[in-house]
Protein backbone atom coordinates (compact mmCIF):
# COMPACT_ATOMS: atom_id res chain seq x y z
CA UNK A 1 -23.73 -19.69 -23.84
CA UNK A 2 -20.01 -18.87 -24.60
CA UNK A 3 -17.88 -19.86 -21.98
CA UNK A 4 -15.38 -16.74 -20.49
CA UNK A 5 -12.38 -16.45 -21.74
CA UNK A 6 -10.05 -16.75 -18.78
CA UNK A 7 -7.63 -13.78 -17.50
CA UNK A 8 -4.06 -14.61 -17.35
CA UNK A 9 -1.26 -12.03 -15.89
CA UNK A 10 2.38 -12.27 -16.81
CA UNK A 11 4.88 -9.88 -14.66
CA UNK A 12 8.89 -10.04 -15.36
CA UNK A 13 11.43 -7.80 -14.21
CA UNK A 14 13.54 -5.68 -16.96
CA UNK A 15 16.99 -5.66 -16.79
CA UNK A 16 18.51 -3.18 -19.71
CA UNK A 17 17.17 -1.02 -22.09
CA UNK A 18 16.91 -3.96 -24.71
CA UNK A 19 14.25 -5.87 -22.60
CA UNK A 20 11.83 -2.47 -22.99
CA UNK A 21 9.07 -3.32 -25.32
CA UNK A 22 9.15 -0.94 -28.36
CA UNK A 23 6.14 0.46 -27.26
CA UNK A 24 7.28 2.03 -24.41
CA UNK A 25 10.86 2.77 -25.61
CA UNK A 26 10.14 6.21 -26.23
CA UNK A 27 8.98 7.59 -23.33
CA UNK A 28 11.19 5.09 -20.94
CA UNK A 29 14.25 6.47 -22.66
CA UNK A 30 12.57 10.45 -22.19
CA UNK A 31 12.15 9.68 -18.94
CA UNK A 32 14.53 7.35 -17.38
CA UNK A 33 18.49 7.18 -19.17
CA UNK A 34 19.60 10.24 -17.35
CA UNK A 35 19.14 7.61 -14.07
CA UNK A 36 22.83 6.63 -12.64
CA UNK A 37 22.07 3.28 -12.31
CA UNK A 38 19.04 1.08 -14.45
CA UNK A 39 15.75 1.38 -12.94
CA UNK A 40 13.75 -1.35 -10.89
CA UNK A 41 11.25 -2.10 -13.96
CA UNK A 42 8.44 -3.99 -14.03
CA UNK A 43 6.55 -5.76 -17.30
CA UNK A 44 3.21 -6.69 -16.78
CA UNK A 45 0.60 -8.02 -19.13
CA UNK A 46 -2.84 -9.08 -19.11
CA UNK A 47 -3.92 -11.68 -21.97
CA UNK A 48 -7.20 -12.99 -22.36
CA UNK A 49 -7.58 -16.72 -23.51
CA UNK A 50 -4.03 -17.51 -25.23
CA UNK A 51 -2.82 -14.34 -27.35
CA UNK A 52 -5.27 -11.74 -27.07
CA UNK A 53 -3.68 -8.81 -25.03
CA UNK A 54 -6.22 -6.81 -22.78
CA UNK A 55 -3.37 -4.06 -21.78
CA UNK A 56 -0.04 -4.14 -20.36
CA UNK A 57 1.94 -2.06 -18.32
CA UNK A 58 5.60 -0.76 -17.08
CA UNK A 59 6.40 0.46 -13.70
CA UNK A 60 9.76 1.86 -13.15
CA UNK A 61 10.57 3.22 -9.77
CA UNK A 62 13.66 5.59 -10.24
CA UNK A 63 15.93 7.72 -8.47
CA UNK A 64 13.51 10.60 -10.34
CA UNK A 65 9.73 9.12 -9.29
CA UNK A 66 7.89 6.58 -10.00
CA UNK A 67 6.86 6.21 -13.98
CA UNK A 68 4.07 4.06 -14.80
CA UNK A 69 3.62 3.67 -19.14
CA UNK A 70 0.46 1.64 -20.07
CA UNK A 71 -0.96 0.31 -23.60
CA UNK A 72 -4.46 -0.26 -24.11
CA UNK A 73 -6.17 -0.30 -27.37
CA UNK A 74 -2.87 0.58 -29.20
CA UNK A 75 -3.11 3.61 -27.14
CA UNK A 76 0.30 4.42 -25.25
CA UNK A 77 0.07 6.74 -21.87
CA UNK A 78 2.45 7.86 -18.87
CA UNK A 79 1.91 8.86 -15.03
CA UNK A 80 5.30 10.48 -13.66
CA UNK A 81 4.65 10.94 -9.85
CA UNK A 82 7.15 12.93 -8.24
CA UNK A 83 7.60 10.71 -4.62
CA UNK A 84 6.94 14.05 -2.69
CA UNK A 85 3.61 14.55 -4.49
CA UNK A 86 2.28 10.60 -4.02
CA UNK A 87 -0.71 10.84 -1.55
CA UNK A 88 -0.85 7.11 -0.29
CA UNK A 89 -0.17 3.50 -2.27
CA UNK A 90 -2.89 0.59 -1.43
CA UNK A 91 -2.12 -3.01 -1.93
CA UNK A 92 -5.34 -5.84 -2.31
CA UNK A 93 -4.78 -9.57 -1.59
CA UNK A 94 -7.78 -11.42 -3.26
CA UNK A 95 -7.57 -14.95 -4.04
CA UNK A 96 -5.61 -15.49 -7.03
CA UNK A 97 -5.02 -11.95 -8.06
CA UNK A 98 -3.47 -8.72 -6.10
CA UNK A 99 -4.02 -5.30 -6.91
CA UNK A 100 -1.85 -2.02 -5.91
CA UNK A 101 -3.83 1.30 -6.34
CA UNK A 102 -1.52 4.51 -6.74
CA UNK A 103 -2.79 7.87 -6.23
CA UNK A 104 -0.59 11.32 -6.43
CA UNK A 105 -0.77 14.56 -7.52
CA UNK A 106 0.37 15.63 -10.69
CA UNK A 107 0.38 19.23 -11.93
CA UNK A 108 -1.80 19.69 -9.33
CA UNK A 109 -4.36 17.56 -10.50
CA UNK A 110 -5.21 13.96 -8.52
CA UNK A 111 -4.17 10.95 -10.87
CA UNK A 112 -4.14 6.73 -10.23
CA UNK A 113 -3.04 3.99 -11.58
CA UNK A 114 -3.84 0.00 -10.71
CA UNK A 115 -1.71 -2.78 -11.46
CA UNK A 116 -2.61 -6.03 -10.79
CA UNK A 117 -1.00 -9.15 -10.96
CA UNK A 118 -0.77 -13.31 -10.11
CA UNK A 119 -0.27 -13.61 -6.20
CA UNK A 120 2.47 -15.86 -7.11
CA UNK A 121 4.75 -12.49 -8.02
CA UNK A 122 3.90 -10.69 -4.92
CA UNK A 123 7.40 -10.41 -3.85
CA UNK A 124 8.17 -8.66 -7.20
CA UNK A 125 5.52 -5.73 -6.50
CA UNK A 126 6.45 -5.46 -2.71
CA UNK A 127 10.10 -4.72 -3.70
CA UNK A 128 8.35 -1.51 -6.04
CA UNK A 129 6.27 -0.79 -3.08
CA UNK A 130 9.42 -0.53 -0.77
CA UNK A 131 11.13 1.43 -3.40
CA UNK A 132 8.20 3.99 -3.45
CA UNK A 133 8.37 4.38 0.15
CA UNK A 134 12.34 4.90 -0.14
CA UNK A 135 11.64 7.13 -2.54
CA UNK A 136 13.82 5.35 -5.69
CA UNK A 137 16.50 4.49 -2.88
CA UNK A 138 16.34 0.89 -2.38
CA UNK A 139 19.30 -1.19 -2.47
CA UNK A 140 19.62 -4.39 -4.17
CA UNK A 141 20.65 -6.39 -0.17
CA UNK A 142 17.68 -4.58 1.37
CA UNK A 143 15.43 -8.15 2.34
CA UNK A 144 19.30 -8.69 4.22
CA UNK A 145 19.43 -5.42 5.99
CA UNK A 146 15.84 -5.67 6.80
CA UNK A 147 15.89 -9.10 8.19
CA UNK A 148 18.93 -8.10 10.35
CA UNK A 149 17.52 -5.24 11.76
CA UNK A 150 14.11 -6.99 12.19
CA UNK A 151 14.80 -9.60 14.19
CA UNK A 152 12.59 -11.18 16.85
CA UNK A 153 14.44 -9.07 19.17
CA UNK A 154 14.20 -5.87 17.97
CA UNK A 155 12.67 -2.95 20.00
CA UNK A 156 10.29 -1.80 17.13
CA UNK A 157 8.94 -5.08 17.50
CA UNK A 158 7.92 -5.06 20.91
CA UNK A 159 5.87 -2.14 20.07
CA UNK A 160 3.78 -4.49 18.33
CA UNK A 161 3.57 -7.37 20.82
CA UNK A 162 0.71 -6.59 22.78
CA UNK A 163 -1.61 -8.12 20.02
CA UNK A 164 0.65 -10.85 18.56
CA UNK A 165 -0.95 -13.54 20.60
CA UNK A 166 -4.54 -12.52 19.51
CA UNK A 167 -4.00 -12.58 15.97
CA UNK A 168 -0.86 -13.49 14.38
CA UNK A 169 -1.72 -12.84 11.08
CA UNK A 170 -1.70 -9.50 11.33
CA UNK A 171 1.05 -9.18 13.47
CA UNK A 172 3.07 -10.67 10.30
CA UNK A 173 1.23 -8.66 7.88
CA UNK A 174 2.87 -5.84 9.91
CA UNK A 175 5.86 -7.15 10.43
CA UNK A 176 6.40 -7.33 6.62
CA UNK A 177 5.35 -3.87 6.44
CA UNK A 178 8.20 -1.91 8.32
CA UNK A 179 10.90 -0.20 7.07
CA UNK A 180 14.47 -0.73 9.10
CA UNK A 181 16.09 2.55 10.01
CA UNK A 182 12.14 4.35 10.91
CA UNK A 183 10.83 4.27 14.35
CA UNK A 184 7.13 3.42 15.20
CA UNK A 185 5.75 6.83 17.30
CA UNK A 186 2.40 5.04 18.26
CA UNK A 187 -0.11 2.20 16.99
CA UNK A 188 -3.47 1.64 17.70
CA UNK A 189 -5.15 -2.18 17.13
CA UNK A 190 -8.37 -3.24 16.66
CA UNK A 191 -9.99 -6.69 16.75
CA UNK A 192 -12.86 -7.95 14.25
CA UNK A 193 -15.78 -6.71 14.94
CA UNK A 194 -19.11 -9.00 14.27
CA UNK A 195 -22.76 -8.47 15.12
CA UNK A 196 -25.27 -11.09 14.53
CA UNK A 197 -28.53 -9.96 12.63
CA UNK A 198 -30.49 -13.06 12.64
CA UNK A 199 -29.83 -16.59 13.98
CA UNK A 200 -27.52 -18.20 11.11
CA UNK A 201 -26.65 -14.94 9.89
CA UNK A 202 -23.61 -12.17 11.27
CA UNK A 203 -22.67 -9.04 9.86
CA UNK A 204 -19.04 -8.20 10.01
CA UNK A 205 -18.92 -4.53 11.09
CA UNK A 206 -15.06 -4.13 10.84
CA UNK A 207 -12.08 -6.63 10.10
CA UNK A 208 -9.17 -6.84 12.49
CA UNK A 209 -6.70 -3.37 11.61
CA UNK A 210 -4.31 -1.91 13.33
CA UNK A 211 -2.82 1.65 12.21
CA UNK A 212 1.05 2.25 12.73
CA UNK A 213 2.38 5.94 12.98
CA UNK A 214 6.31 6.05 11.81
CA UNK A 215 8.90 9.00 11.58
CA UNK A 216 7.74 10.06 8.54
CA UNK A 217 4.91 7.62 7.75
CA UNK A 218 0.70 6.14 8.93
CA UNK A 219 0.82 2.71 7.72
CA UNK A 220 -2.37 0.96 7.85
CA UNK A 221 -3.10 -2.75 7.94
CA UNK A 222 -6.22 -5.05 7.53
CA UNK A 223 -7.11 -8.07 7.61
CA UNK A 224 -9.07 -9.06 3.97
CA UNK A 225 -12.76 -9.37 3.69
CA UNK A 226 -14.99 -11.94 5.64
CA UNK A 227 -16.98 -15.01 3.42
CA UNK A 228 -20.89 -13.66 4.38
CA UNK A 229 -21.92 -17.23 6.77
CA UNK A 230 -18.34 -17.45 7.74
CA UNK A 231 -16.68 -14.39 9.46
CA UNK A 232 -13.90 -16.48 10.91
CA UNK A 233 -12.70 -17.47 7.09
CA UNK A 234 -10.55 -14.17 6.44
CA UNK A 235 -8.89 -13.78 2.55
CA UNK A 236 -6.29 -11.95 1.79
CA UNK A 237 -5.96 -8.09 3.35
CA UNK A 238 -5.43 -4.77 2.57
CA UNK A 239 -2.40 -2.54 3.72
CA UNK A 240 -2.04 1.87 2.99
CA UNK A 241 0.92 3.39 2.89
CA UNK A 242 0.71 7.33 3.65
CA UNK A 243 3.47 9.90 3.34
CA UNK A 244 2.76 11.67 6.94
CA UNK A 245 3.26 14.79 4.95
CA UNK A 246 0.24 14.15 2.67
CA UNK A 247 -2.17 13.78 5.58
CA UNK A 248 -4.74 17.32 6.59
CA UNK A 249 -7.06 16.39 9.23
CA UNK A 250 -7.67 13.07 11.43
CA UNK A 251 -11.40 13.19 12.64
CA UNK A 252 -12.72 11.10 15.49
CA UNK A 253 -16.67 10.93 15.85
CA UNK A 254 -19.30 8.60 17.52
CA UNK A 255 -21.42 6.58 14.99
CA UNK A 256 -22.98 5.43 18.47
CA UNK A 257 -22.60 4.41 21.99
CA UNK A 258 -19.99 1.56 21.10
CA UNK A 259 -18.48 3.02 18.03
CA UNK A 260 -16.32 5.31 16.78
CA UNK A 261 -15.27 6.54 12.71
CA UNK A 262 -11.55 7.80 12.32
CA UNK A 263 -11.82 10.04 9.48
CA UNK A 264 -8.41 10.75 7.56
CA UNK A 265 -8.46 13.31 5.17
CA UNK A 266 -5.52 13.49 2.76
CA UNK A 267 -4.58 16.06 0.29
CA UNK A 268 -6.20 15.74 -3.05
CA UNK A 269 -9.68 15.48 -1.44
CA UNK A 270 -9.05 11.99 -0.47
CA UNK A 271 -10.40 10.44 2.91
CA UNK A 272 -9.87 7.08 4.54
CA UNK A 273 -12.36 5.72 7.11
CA UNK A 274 -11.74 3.37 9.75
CA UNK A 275 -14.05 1.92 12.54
CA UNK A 276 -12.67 1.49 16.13
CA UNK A 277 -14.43 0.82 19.43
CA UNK A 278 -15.31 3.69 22.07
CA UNK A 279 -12.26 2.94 24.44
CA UNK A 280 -9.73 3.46 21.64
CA UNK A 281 -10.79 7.28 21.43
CA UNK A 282 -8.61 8.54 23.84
CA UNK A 283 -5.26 6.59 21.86
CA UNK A 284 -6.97 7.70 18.62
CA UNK A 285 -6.54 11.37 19.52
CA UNK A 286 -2.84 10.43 20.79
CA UNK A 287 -2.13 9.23 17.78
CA UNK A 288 -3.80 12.37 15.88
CA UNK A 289 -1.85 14.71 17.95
CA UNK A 290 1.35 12.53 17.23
CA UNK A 291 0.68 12.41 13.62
CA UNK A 292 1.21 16.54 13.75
CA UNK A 293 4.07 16.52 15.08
CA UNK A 294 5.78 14.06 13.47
CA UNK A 295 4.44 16.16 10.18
CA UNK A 296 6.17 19.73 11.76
CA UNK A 297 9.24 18.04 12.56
CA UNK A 298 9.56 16.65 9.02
CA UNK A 299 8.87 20.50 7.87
CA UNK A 300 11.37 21.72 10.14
CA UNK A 301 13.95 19.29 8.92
CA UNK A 302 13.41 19.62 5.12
CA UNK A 303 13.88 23.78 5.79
CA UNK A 304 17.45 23.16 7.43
C-alpha cells in the first residue's frame, strides 16, 4: 500500500507589495493600495510531500475588511467581508494543526472561509484574529498595551476569578482572549461534565466553557475535546468570537432534569449550542437579557 504523503503548512507574514505572489497581485492591488498604511498580510500554503502545492491562501485584514484570496487548482478566488457584516470567527487547537473558520455575510448571502496552519505560528493568526475584532485597527505595540492593561491586578480580571482555581487552563485561554479598553458585562462558567455508561467506559457530555459578554462582544471559550477512556486528557480548545450585533435570539430549554441547551441564533441562519447545568438558568437568562442591551446601546450609539 502507498504510504500518505504527509501535509506540511508554511505561513509568513508580507511586508510590501513585492512579497505578494503574482497570483494574487491583481486582486490585492484592486482591493487593498488605496489602504493608508500596508495591510497585516498573511501567506499561507499547504504542500503535500516536498513540492506539490494542495492550495494556498492570503489573508489581509485592512482598514477596509478583511480580504481572504485563495488558489486551488490554478483557480484564483476572493471573500471581502465588510467587519460590520462578519457573523462570528472560530479558532480550533488540534494537535499539530489549528484551524480558524470565518463566516459573514456578503451581498447578503452567508460565505466562509478556513485557514489552517502549524500550531507553531499561532501567534501570527491571533494577531489577524485581534485585528478582525478591532475591525482593521490594531496597532503594531498592541501585545504592550494589552499586557499593561491586563495585569494580574486588573478589575476585568477579577471578574474572572471565581473559577481560576478550578481550572486554570481556561482561565488563561480567557485571559488571552480579552481585548483592553472593553468591559466584561457578565460571564457564565461551566465545569466538564462526564457520565459514566459502563464500568471502564465515560461519556463526556460537555467540556469545561465559560461564555464572556463584553461592550460590544459574546466571546466563548472551551476547553478541546476529551481522548474517549481518558476524559481528564483535554487537547487543544475552541474559542467564538461574536459581534453582539450579529446575535437574534438566545434560547434556554431543559434537555432534562439536570440539563439545560443555550441556543444562540445568529444572523445568517447560524446557531451555536451550548450545554450548562440546571442552576446556571437563572445567570443564563441574565446574561440573555444583558446581551440586549448591550446590542440597543450599541444601536443607539452608532445613530448619534
Amino acid at each position: 500500500m502507498a504510504s500518505e504523503k504527509k501535509v506540511k503548512l508554511i505561513s509568513r507574514i508580507i511586508d510590501s507589495c513585492e512579497e505578494v505572489p503574482e497570483y494574487f497581485m491583481d486582486g490585492f492591488k484592486y482591493s487593498c493600495l488605496s489602504c493608508l498604511e500596508f495591510p497585516y498580510s498573511v501567506y499561507v500554503v499547504k504542500l503535500q510531500g516536498k513540492e506539490e502545492e494542495m492550495y494556498s491562501q492570503l489573508i489581509t485584514a485592512s482598514e477596509d475588511g478583511l480580504y481572504i484570496f485563495e488558489r486551488k487548482n490554478n483557480r484564483v478566488t476572493l471573500n471581502q467581508y465588510n467587519y460590520e457584516e462578519l457573523i462570528f470567527i472560530k479558532k480550533e487547537n488540534g494537535d499539530l494543526h489549528s484551524m480558524i473558520e470565518i463566516k459573514g455575510m456578503i451581498n447578503g448571502r452567508v460565505f466562509k472561509n478556513e485557514i489552517e496552519f502549524d500550531n507553531k505560528d499561532e501567534d501570527i493568526f491571533d494577531f489577524i484574529i485581534t485585528s478582525v475584532r478591532m475591525k482593521g485597527k490594531l496597532t503594531l505595540d498592541f501585545e504592550e498595551d494589552h499586557e499593561e492593561k491586563y495585569g494580574e491586578d486588573n478589575y476585568e480580571l477579577l471578574k474572572l476569578g471565581y473559577f481560576k482555581d478550578s481550572n486554570l487552563k481556561l482561565y488563561n485561554y480567557c485571559v488571552e482572549s480579552l481585548i483592553s479598553g472593553r468591559k466584561i458585562k457578565k460571564t457564565v462558567f461551566q465545569k466538564k461534565l462526564v457520565k459514566k455508561r459502563l464500568k471502564l467506559i465515560k461519556r463526556v457530555l460537555t467540556t469545561s466553557h465559560i461564555i464572556i459578554l463584553t461592550s460590544d462582544e459574546l466571546i466563548i471559550v472551551e476547553e478541546g475535546k476529551s481522548k474517549r477512556r481518558s476524559p481528564e486528557a483535554n487537547i487543544g480548545g475552541y474559542w467564538y468570537f461574536i459581534p453582539v450585533s450579529q446575535i437574534t435570539s438566545m434560547d434556554i430549554k431543559s434537555s432534562d432534569n439536570l440539563l439545560l441547551t443555550l441556543t444562540i441564533r445568529l444572523k445568517g441562519n447560524e446557531q451555536i449550542e451550548m450545554i450548562y447545568e440546571n442552576p446556571n438558568r437563572t445567570q443564563l437568562e441574565q446574561l440573555a437579557k444583558s446581551a440586549l442591551i448591550v446590542y440597543q446601546h450599541g444601536k443607539t450609539e452608532n445613530k448619534d
